[in-house]
PDB file of N, CA and C in Angstrom:
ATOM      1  N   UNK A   1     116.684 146.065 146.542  1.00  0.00           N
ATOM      2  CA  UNK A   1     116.611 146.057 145.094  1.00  0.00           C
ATOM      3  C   UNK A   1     116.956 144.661 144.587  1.00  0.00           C
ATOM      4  N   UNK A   2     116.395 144.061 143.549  1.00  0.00           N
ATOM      5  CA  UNK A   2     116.709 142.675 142.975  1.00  0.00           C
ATOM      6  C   UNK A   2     117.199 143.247 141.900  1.00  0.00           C
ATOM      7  N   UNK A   3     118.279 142.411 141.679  1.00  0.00           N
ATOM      8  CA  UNK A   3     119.562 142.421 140.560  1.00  0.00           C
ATOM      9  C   UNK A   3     119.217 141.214 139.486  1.00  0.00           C
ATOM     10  N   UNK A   4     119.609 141.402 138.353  1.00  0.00           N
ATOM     11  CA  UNK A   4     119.255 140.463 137.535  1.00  0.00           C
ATOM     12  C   UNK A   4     118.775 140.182 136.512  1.00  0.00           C
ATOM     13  N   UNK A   5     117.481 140.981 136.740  1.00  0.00           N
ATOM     14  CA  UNK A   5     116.323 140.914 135.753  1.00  0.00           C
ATOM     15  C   UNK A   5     116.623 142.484 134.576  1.00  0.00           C
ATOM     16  N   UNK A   6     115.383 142.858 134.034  1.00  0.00           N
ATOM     17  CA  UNK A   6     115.478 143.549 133.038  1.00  0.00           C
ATOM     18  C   UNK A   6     115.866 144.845 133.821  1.00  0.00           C
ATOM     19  N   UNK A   7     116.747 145.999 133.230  1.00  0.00           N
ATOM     20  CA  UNK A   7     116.885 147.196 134.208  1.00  0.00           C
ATOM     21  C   UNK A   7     116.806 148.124 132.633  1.00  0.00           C
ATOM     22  N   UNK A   8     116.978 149.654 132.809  1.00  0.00           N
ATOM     23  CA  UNK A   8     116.874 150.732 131.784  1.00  0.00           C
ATOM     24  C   UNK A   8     117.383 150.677 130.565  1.00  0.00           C
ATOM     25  N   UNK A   9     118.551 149.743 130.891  1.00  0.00           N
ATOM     26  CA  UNK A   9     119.650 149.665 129.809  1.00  0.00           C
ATOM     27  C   UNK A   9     118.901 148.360 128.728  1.00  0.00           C
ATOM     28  N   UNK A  10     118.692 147.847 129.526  1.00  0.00           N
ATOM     29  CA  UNK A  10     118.447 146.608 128.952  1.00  0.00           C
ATOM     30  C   UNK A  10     116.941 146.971 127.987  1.00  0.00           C
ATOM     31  N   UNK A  11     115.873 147.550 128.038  1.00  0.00           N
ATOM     32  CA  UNK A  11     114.961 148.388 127.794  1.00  0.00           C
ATOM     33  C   UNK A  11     114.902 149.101 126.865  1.00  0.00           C
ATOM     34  N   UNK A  12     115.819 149.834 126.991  1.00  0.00           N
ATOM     35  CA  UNK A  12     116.608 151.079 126.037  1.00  0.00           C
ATOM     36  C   UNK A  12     117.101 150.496 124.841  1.00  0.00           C
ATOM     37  N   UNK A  13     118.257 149.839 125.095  1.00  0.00           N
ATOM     38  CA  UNK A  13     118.690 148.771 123.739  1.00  0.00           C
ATOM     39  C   UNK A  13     117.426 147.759 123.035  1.00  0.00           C
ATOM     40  N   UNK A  14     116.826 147.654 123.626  1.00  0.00           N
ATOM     41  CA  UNK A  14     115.381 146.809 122.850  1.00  0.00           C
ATOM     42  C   UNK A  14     114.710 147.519 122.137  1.00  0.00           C
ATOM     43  N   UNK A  15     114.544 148.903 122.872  1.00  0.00           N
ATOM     44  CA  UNK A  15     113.459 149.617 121.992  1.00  0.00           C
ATOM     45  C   UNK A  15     114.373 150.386 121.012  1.00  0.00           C
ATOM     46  N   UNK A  16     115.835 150.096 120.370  1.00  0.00           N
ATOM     47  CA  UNK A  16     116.854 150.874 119.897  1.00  0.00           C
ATOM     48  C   UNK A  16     116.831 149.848 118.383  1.00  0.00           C
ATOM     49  N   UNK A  17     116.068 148.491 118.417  1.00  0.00           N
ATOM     50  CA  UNK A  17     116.031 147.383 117.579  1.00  0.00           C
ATOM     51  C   UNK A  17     114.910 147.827 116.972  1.00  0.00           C
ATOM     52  N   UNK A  18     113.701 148.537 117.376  1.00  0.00           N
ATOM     53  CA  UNK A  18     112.700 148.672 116.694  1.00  0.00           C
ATOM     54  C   UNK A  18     112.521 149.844 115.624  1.00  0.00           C
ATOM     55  N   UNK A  19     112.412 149.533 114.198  1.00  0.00           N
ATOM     56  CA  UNK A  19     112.338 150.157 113.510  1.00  0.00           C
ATOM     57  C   UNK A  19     111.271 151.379 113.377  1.00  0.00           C
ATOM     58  N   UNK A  20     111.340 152.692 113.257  1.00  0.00           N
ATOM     59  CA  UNK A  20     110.675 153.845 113.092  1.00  0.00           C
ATOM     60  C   UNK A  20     109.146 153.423 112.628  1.00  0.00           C
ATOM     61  N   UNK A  21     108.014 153.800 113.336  1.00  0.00           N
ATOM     62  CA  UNK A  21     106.776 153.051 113.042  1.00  0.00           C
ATOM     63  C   UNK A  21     105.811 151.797 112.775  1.00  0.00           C
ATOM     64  N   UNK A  22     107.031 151.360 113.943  1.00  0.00           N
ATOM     65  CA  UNK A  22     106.752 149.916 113.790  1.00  0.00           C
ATOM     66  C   UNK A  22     106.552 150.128 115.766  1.00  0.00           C
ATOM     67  N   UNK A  23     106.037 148.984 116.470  1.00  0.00           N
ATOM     68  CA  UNK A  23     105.951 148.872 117.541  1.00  0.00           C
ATOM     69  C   UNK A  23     106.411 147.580 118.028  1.00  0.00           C
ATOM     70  N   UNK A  24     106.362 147.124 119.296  1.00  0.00           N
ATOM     71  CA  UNK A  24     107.014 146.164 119.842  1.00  0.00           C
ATOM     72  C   UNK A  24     106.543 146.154 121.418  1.00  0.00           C
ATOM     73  N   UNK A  25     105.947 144.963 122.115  1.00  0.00           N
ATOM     74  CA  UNK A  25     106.002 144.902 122.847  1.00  0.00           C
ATOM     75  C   UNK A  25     107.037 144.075 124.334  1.00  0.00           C
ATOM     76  N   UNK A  26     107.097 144.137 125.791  1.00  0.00           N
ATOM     77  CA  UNK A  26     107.856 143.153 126.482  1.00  0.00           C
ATOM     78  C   UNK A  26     107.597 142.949 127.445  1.00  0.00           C
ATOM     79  N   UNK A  27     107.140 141.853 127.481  1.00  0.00           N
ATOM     80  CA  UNK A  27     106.128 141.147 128.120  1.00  0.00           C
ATOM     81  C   UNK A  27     106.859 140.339 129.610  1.00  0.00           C
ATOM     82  N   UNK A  28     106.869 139.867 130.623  1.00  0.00           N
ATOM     83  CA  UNK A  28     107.138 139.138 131.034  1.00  0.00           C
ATOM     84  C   UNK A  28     105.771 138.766 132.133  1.00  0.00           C
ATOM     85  N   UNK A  29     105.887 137.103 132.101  1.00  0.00           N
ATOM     86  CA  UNK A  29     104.857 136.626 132.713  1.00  0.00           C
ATOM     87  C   UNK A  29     105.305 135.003 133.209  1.00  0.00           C
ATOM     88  N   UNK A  30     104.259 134.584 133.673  1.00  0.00           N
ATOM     89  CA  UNK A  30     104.251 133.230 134.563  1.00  0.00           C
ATOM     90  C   UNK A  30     104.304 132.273 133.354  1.00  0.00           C
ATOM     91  N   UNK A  31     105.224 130.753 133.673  1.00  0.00           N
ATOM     92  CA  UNK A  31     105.155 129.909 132.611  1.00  0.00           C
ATOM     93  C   UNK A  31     103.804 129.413 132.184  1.00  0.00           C
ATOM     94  N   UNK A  32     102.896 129.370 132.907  1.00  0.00           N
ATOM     95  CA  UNK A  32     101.485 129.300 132.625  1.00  0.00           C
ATOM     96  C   UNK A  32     100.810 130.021 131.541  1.00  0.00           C
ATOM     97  N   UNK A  33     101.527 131.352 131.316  1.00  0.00           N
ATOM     98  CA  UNK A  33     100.876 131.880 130.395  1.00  0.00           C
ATOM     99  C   UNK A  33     101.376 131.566 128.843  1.00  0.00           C
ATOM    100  N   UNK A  34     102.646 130.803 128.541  1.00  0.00           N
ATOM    101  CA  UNK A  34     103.443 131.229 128.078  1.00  0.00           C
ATOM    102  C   UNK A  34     102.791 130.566 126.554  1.00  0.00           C
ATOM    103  N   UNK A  35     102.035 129.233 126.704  1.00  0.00           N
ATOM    104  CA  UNK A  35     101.299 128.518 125.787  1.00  0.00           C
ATOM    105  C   UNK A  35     100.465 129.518 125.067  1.00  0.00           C
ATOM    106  N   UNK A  36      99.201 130.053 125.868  1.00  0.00           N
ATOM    107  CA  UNK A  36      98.046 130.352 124.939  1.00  0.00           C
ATOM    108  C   UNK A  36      98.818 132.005 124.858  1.00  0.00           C
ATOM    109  N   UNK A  37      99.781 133.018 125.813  1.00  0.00           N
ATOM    110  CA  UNK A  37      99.904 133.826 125.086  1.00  0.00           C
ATOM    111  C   UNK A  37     100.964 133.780 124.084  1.00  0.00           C
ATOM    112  N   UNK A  38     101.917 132.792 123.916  1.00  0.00           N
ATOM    113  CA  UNK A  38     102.674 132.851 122.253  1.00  0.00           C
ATOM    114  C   UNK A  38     101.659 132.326 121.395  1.00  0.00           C
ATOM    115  N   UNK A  39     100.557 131.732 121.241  1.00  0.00           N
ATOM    116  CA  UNK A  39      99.620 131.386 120.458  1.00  0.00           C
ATOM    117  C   UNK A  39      98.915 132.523 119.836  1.00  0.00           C
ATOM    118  N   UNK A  40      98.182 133.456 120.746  1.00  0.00           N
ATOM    119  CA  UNK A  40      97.696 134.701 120.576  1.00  0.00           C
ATOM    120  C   UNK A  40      98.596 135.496 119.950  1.00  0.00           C
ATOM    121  N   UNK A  41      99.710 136.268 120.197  1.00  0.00           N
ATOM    122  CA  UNK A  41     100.587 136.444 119.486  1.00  0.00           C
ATOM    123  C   UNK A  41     100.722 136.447 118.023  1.00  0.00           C
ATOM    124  N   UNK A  42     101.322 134.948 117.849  1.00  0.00           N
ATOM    125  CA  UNK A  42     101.557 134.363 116.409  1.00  0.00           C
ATOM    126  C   UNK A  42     100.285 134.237 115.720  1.00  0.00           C
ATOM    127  N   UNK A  43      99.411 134.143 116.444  1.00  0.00           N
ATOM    128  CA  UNK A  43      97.881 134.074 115.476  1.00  0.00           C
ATOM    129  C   UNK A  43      96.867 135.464 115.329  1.00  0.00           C
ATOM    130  N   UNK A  44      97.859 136.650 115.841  1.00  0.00           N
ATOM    131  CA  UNK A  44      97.690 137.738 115.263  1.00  0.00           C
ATOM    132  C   UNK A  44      98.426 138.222 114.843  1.00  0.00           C
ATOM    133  N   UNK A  45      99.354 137.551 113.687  1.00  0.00           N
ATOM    134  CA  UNK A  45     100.214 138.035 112.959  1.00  0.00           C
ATOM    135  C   UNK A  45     101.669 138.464 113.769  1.00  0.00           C
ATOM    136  N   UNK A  46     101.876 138.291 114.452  1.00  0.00           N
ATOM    137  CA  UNK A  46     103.131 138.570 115.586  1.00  0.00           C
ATOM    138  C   UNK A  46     104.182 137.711 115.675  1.00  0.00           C
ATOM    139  N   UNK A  47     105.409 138.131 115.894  1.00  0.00           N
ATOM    140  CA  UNK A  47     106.385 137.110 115.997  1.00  0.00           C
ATOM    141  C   UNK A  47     107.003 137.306 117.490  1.00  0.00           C
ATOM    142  N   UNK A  48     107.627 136.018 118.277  1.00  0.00           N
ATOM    143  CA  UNK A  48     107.971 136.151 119.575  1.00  0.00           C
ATOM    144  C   UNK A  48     109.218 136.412 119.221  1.00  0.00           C
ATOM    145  N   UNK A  49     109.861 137.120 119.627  1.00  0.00           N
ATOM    146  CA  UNK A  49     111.453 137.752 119.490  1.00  0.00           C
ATOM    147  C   UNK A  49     112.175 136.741 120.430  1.00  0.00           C
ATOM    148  N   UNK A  50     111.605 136.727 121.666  1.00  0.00           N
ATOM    149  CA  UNK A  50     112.806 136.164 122.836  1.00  0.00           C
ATOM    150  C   UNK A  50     111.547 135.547 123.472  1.00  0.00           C
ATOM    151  N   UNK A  51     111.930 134.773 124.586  1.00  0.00           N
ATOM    152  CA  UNK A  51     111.453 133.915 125.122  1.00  0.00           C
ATOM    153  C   UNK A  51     112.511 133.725 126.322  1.00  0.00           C
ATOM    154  N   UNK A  52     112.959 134.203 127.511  1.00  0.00           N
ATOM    155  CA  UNK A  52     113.839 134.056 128.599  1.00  0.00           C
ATOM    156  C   UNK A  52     113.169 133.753 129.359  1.00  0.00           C
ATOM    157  N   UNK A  53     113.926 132.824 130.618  1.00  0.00           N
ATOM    158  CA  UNK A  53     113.147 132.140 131.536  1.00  0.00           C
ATOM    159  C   UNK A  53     114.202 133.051 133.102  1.00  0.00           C
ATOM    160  N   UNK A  54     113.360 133.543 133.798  1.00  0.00           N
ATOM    161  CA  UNK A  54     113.901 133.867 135.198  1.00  0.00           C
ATOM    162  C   UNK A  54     114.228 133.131 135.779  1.00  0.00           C
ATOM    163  N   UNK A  55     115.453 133.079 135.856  1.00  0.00           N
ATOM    164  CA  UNK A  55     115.638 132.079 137.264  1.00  0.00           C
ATOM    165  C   UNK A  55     114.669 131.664 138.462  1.00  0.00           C
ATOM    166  N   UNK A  56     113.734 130.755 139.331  1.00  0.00           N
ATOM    167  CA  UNK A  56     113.251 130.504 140.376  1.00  0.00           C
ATOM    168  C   UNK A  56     113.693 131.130 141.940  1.00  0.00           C
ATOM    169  N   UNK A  57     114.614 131.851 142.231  1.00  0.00           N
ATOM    170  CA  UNK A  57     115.146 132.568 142.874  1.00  0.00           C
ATOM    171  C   UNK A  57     115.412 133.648 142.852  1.00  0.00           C
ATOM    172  N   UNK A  58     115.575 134.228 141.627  1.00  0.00           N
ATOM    173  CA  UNK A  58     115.319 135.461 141.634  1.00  0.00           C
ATOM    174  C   UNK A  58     113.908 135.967 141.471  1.00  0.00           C
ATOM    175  N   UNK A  59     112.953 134.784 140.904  1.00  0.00           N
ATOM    176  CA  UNK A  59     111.533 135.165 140.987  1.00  0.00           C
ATOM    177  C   UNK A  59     110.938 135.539 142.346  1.00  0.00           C
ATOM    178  N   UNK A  60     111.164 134.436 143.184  1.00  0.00           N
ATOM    179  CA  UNK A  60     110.830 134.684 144.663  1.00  0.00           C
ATOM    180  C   UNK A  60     111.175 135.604 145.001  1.00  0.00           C
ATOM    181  N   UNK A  61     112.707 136.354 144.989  1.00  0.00           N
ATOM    182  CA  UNK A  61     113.187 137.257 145.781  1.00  0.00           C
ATOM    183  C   UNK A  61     112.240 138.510 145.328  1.00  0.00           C
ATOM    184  N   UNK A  62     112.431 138.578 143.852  1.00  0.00           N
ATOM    185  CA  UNK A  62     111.261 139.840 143.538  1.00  0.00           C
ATOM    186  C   UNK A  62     110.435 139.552 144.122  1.00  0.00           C
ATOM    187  N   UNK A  63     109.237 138.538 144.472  1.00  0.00           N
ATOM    188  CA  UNK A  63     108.049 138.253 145.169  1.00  0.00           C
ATOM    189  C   UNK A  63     108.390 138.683 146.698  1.00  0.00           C
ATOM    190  N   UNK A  64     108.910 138.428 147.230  1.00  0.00           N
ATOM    191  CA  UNK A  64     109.228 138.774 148.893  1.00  0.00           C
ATOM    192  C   UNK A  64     109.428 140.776 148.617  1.00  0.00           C
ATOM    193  N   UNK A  65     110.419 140.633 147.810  1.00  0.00           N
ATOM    194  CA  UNK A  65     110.808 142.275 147.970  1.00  0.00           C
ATOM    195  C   UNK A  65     109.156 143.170 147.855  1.00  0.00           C
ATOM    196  N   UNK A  66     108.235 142.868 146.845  1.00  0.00           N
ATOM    197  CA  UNK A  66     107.430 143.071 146.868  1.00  0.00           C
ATOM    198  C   UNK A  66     106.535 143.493 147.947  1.00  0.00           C
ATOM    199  N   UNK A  67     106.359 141.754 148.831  1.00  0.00           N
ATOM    200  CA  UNK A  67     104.924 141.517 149.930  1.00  0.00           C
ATOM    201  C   UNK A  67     105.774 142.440 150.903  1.00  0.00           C
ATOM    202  N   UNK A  68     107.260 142.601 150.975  1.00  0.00           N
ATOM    203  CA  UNK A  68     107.929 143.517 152.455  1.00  0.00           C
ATOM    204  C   UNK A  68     107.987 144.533 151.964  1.00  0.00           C
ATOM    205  N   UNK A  69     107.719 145.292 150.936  1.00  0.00           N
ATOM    206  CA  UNK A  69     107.227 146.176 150.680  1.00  0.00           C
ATOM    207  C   UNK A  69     106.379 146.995 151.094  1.00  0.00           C
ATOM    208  N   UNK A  70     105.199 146.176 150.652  1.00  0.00           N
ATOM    209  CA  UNK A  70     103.731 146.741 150.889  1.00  0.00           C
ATOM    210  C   UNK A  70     103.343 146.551 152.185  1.00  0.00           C
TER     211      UNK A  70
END
Protein backbone atom coordinates (compact mmCIF):
# COMPACT_ATOMS: atom_id res chain seq x y z
CA UNK A 1 0.00 0.00 0.00
CA UNK A 2 1.46 3.66 -0.67
CA UNK A 3 0.95 6.08 2.14
CA UNK A 4 0.68 9.63 1.49
CA UNK A 5 -1.40 10.51 -1.13
CA UNK A 6 -5.22 11.15 -1.13
CA UNK A 7 -7.07 8.29 1.10
CA UNK A 8 -11.24 8.27 2.12
CA UNK A 9 -10.87 10.78 4.62
CA UNK A 10 -9.25 13.08 2.72
CA UNK A 11 -12.14 12.65 -0.13
CA UNK A 12 -14.87 12.74 2.24
CA UNK A 13 -13.88 16.15 3.77
CA UNK A 14 -13.64 17.63 0.12
CA UNK A 15 -16.79 16.53 -0.98
CA UNK A 16 -18.17 17.90 2.73
CA UNK A 17 -16.96 21.68 1.16
CA UNK A 18 -19.27 21.32 -1.69
CA UNK A 19 -22.35 23.04 -1.50
CA UNK A 20 -25.87 21.12 -2.13
CA UNK A 21 -26.21 21.19 -6.10
CA UNK A 22 -23.33 22.35 -6.96
CA UNK A 23 -20.55 19.78 -8.19
CA UNK A 24 -16.85 19.55 -7.97
CA UNK A 25 -14.38 17.70 -9.43
CA UNK A 26 -10.48 15.91 -8.27
CA UNK A 27 -8.38 15.52 -10.53
CA UNK A 28 -4.90 14.39 -10.22
CA UNK A 29 -2.51 14.19 -13.15
CA UNK A 30 1.07 14.53 -14.70
CA UNK A 31 2.77 18.10 -14.58
CA UNK A 32 2.38 18.04 -18.28
CA UNK A 33 -1.06 18.34 -18.09
CA UNK A 34 -1.27 20.88 -15.66
CA UNK A 35 -0.97 24.05 -18.32
CA UNK A 36 -3.67 23.36 -20.94
CA UNK A 37 -5.87 21.47 -18.26
CA UNK A 38 -6.07 24.64 -15.70
CA UNK A 39 -6.68 26.60 -18.93
CA UNK A 40 -9.66 24.43 -19.95
CA UNK A 41 -10.97 24.64 -16.65
CA UNK A 42 -10.87 28.44 -16.10
CA UNK A 43 -12.05 28.97 -19.67
CA UNK A 44 -15.09 27.05 -18.91
CA UNK A 45 -16.05 29.04 -16.28
CA UNK A 46 -14.27 26.90 -13.46
CA UNK A 47 -12.11 27.75 -10.71
CA UNK A 48 -8.93 25.53 -9.61
CA UNK A 49 -9.40 25.07 -5.83
CA UNK A 50 -5.92 23.38 -5.10
CA UNK A 51 -3.17 22.64 -7.10
CA UNK A 52 -0.72 19.97 -4.93
CA UNK A 53 2.31 18.58 -6.24
CA UNK A 54 3.23 14.69 -5.25
CA UNK A 55 6.23 14.20 -4.13
CA UNK A 56 8.68 12.29 -7.00
CA UNK A 57 8.95 9.29 -4.76
CA UNK A 58 6.01 8.68 -3.79
CA UNK A 59 4.97 8.97 -7.49
CA UNK A 60 7.29 6.16 -8.48
CA UNK A 61 6.48 4.04 -5.60
CA UNK A 62 2.71 4.21 -6.68
CA UNK A 63 4.12 3.43 -10.27
CA UNK A 64 6.13 0.22 -9.18
CA UNK A 65 3.23 -0.84 -6.72
CA UNK A 66 1.17 -0.75 -9.72
CA UNK A 67 3.55 -2.65 -12.69
CA UNK A 68 4.15 -5.52 -9.40
CA UNK A 69 0.88 -5.65 -9.31
CA UNK A 70 -0.28 -6.52 -12.55
Amino acid sequence: MITGLLNSEDIRALGEQVSPGSSAALIVWEDLWAVPLTAAVRASGGQVAAHERIPADLAEAAMSAVDSAG
